[in-house]
C-alpha atoms as a PDB file:
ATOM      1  CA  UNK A   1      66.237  37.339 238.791  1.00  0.00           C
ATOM      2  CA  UNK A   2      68.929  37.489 241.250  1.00  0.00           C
ATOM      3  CA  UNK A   3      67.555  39.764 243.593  1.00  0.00           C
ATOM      4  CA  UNK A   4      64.157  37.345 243.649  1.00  0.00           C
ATOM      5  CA  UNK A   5      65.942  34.243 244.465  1.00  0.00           C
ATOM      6  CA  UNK A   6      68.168  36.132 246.820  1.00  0.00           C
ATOM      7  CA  UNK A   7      64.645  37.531 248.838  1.00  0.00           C
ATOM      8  CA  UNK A   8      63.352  34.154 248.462  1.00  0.00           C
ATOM      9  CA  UNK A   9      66.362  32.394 250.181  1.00  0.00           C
ATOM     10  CA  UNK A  10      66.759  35.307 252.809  1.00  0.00           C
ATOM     11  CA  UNK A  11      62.840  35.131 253.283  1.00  0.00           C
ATOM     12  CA  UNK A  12      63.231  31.283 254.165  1.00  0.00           C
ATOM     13  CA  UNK A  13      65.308  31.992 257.637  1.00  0.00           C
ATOM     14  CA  UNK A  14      64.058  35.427 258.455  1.00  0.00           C
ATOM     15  CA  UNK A  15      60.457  34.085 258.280  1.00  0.00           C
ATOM     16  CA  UNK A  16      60.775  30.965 259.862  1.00  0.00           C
ATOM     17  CA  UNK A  17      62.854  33.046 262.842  1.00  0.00           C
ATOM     18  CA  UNK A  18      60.217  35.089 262.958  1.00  0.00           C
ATOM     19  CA  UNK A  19      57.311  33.017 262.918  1.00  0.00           C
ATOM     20  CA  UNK A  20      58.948  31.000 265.778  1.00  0.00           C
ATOM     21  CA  UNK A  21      59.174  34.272 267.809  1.00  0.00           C
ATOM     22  CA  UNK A  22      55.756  34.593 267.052  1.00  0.00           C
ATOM     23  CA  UNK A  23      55.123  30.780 268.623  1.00  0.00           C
ATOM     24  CA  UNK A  24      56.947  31.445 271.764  1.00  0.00           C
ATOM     25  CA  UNK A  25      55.782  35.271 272.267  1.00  0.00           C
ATOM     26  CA  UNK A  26      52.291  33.166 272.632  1.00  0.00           C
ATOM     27  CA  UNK A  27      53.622  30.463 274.664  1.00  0.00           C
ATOM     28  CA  UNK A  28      55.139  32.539 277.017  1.00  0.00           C
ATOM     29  CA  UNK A  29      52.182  35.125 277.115  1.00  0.00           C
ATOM     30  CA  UNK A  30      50.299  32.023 278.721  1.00  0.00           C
ATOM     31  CA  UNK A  31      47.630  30.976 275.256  1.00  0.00           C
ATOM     32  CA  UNK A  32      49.054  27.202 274.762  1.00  0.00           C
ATOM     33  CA  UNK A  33      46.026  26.255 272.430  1.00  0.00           C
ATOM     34  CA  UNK A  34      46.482  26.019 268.750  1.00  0.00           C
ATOM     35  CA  UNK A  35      44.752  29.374 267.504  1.00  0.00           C
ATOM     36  CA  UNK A  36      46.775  31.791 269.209  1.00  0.00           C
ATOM     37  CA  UNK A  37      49.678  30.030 268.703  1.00  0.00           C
ATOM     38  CA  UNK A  38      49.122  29.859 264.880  1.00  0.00           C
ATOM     39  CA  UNK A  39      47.750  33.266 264.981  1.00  0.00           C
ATOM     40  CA  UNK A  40      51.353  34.122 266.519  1.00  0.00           C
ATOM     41  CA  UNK A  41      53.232  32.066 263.885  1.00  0.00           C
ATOM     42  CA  UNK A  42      50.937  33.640 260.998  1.00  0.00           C
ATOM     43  CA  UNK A  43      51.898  37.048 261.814  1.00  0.00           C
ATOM     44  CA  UNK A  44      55.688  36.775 263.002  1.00  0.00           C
ATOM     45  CA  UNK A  45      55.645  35.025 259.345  1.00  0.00           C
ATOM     46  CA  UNK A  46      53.668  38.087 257.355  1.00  0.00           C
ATOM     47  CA  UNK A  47      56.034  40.658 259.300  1.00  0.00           C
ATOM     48  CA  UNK A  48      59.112  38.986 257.781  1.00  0.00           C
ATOM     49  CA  UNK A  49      58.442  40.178 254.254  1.00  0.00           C
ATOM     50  CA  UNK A  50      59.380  43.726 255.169  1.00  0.00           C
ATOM     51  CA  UNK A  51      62.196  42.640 257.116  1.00  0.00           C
ATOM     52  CA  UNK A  52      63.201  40.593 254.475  1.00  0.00           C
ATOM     53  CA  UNK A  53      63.440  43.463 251.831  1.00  0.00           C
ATOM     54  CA  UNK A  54      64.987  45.715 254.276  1.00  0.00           C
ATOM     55  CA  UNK A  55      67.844  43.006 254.237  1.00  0.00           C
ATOM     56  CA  UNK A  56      67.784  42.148 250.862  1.00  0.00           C
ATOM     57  CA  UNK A  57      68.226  45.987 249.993  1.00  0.00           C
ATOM     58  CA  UNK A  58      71.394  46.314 252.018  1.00  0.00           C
ATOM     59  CA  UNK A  59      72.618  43.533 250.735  1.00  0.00           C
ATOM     60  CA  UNK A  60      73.042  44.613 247.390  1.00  0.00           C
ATOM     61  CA  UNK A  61      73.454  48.061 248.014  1.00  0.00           C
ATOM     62  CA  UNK A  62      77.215  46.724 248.798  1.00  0.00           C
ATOM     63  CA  UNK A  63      77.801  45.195 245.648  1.00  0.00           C
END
C-alpha cells in the first residue's frame, strides 16, 4: 500500500511537469489552438507513468 500511495504522490508532480512540457513544447512549436495544445498536455501526462515508476523504483530500492 505504500508503494501505491508513494507512485500516486510522485505521479502528481512528475505528471503535471510533464504535461506542462507537453503545453509549451506546442506553444513554442507555433500550434496556439486548443487541440494541439491538449494533445501536448495529454501525452506529456500518459508519458509520466513510466517515468513515474522508474522513480518510484529507485526510491525504494534505497530503503
Amino acid at each position: 500500500m505504500q508503494r501505491y500511495m508513494l507512485f500516486l504522490v510522485l505521479h502528481i508532480f512528475i505528471g503535471a511537469t510533464m504535461a506542462g512540457t507537453g503545453v509549451i513544447a506546442a506553444l513554442v512549436m507555433g500550434f496556439g489552438a486548443v487541440g494541439p495544445i491538449l494533445i501536448g498536455a495529454a501525452i506529456g501526462f500518459v508519458a509520466s507513468f513510466p517515468v513515474t515508476w522508474l522513480v518510484e523504483k529507485k526510491i525504494t530500492s534505497l530503503r
